[in-house]
C-alpha atoms as a PDB file:
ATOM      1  CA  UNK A   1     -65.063 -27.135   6.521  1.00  0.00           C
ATOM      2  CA  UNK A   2     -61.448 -26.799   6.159  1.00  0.00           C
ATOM      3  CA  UNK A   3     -59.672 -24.556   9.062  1.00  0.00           C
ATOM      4  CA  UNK A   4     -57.041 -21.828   7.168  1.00  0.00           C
ATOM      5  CA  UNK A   5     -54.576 -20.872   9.735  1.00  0.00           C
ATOM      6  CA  UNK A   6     -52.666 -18.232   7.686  1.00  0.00           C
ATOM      7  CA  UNK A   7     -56.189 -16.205   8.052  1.00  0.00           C
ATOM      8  CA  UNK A   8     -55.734 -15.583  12.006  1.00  0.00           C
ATOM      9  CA  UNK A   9     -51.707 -14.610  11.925  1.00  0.00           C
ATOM     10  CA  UNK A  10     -52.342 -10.966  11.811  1.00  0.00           C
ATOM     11  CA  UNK A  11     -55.216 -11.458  14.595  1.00  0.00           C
ATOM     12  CA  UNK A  12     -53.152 -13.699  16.821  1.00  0.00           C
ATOM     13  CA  UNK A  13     -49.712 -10.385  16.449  1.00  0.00           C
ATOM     14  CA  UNK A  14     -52.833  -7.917  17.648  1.00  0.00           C
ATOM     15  CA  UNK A  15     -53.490 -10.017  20.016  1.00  0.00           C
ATOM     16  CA  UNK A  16     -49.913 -10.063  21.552  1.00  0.00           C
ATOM     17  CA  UNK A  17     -50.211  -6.267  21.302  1.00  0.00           C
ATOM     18  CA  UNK A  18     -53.130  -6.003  22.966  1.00  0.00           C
ATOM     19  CA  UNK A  19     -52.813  -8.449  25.884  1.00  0.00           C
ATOM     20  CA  UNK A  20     -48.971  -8.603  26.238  1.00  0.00           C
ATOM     21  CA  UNK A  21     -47.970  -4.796  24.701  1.00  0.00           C
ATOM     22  CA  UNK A  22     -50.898  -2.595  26.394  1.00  0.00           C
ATOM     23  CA  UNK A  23     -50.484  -4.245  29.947  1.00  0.00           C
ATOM     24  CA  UNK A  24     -46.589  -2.845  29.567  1.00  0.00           C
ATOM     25  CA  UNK A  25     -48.278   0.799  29.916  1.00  0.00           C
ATOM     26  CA  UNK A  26     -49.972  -0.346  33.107  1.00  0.00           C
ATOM     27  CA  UNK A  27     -47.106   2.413  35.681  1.00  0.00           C
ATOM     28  CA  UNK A  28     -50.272   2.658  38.020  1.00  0.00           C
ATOM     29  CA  UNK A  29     -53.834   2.090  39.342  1.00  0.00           C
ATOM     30  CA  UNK A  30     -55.373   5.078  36.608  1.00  0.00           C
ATOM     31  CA  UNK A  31     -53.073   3.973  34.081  1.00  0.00           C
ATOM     32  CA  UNK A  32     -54.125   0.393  34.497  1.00  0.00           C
ATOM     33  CA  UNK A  33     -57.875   1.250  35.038  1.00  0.00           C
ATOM     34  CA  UNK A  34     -57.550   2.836  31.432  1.00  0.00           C
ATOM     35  CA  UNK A  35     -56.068   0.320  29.571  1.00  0.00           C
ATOM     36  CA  UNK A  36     -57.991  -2.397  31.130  1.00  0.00           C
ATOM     37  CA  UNK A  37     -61.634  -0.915  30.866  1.00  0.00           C
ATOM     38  CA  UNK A  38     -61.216   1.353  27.682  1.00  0.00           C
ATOM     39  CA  UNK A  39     -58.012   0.439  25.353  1.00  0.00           C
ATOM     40  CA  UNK A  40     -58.267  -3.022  25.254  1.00  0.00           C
ATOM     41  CA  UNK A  41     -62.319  -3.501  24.631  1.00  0.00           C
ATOM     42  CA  UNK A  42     -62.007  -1.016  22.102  1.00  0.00           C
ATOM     43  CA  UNK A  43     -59.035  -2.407  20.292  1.00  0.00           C
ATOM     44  CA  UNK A  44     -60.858  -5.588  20.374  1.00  0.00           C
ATOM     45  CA  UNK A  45     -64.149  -4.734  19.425  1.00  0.00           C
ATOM     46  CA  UNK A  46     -62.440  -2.966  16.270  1.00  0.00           C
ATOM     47  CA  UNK A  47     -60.276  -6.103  15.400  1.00  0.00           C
ATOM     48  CA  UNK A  48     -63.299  -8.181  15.764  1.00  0.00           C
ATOM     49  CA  UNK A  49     -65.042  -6.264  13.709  1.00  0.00           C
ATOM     50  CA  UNK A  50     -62.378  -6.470  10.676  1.00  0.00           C
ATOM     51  CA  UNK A  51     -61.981  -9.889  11.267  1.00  0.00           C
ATOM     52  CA  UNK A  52     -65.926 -10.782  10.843  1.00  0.00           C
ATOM     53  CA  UNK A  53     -65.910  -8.139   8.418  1.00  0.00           C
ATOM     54  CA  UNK A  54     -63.086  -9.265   6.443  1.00  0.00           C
ATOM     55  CA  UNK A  55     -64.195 -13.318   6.715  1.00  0.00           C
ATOM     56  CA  UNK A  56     -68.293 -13.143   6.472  1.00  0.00           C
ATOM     57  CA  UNK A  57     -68.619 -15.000   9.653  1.00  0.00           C
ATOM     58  CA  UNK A  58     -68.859 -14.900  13.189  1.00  0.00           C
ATOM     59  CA  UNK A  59     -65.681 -17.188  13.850  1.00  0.00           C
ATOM     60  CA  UNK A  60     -65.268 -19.377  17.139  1.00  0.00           C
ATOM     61  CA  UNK A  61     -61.532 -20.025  17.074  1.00  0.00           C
ATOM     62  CA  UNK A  62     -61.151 -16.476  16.556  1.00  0.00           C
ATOM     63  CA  UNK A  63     -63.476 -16.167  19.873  1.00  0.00           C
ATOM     64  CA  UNK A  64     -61.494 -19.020  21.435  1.00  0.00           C
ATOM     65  CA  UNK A  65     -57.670 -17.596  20.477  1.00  0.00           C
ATOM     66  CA  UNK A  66     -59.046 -14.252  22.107  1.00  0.00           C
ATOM     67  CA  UNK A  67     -60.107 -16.059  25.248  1.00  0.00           C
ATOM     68  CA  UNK A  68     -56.881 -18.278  25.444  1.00  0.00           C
ATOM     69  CA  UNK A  69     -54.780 -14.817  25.621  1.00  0.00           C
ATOM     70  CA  UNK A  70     -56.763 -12.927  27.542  1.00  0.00           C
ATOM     71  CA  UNK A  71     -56.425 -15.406  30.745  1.00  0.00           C
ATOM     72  CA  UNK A  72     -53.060 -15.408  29.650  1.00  0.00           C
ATOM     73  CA  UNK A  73     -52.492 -11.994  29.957  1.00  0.00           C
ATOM     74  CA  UNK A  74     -54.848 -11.812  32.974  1.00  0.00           C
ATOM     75  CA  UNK A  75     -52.703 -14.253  34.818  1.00  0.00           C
ATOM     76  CA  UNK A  76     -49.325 -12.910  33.921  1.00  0.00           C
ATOM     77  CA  UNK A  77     -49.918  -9.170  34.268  1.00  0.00           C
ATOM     78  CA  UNK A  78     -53.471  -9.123  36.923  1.00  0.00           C
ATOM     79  CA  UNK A  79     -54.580 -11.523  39.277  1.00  0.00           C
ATOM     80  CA  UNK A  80     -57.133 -13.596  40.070  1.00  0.00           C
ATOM     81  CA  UNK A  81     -59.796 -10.970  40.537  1.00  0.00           C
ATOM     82  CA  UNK A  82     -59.368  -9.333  36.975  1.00  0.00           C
ATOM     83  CA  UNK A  83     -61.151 -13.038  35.473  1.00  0.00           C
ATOM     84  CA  UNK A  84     -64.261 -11.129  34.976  1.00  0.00           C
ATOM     85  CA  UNK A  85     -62.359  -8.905  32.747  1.00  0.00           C
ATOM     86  CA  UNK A  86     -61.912 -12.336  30.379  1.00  0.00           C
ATOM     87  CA  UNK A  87     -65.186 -12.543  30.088  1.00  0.00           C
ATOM     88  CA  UNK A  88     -66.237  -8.968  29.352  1.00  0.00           C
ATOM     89  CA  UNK A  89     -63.426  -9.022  26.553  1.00  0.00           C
ATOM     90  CA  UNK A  90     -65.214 -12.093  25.138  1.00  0.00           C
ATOM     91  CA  UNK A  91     -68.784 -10.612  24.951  1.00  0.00           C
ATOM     92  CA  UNK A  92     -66.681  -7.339  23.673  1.00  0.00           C
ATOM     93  CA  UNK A  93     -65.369  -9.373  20.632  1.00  0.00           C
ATOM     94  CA  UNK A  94     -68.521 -11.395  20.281  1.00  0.00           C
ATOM     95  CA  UNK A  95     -70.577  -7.830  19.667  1.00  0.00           C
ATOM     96  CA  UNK A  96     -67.732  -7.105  16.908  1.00  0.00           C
ATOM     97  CA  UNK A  97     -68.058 -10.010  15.205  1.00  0.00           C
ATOM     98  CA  UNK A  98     -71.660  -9.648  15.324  1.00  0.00           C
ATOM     99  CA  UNK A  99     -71.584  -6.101  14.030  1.00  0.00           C
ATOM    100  CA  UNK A 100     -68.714  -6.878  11.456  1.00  0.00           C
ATOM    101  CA  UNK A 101     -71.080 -10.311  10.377  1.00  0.00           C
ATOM    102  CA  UNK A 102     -74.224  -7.238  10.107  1.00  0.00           C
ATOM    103  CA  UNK A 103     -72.359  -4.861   7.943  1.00  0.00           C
ATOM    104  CA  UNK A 104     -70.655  -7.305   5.657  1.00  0.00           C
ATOM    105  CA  UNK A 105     -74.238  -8.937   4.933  1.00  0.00           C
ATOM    106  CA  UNK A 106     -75.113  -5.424   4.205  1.00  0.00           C
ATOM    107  CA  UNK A 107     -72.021  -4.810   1.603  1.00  0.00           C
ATOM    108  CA  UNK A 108     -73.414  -7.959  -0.253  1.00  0.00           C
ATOM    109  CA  UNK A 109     -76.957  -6.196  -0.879  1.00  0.00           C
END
């Protein structure tokens, strides 16, 4: 199985947006609270689903590039307490790809 880079570019710039961009809107505590626990898992869980869509597959490099900038992101803008949020954005994106797997199985039918 050959690995095509070129197919995670635009997933890799929304992820910049969404773990380096969104944390930028982060003035205070509510602010933060919203970004953290509603923006991000739904921007996410809607790129996730495009990408499975888009691909046919539940991808783990996709999963993996997600989880690298995520403790990124967590280390640079949180602290050490937000790591839980890490893995709640993984199990976020792994739902996505799941549903985006589900409905492009469907679109085949």
């Amino acid at each position: 199985m050959k690995i095509e880079l070129k197919q995670y570019i635009p997933y890799l710039l929304s992820f910049i947006f969404i773990f380096v961009g969104l944390p930028l809107f982060m003035g205070d505590t509510g602010s933060a609270m919203i970004v953290v626990l509603m923006i991000m898992p739904a921007c996410l869980l809607s790129t996730s689903i495009i990408f499975s869509y888009t691909y046919e597959k539940i991808d783990l490099i996709y999963l993996a590039l997600l989880e690298c900038f995520a403790l990124i992101s967590i280390f640079i803008f949180m602290n050490s307490s937000a790591l839980i949020y890490a893995v709640v954005y993984l199990i976020v994106a792994l739902i996505g790809n799941g549903i985006g797997y589900l409905l492009s199985k469907r679109k085949e039918k």
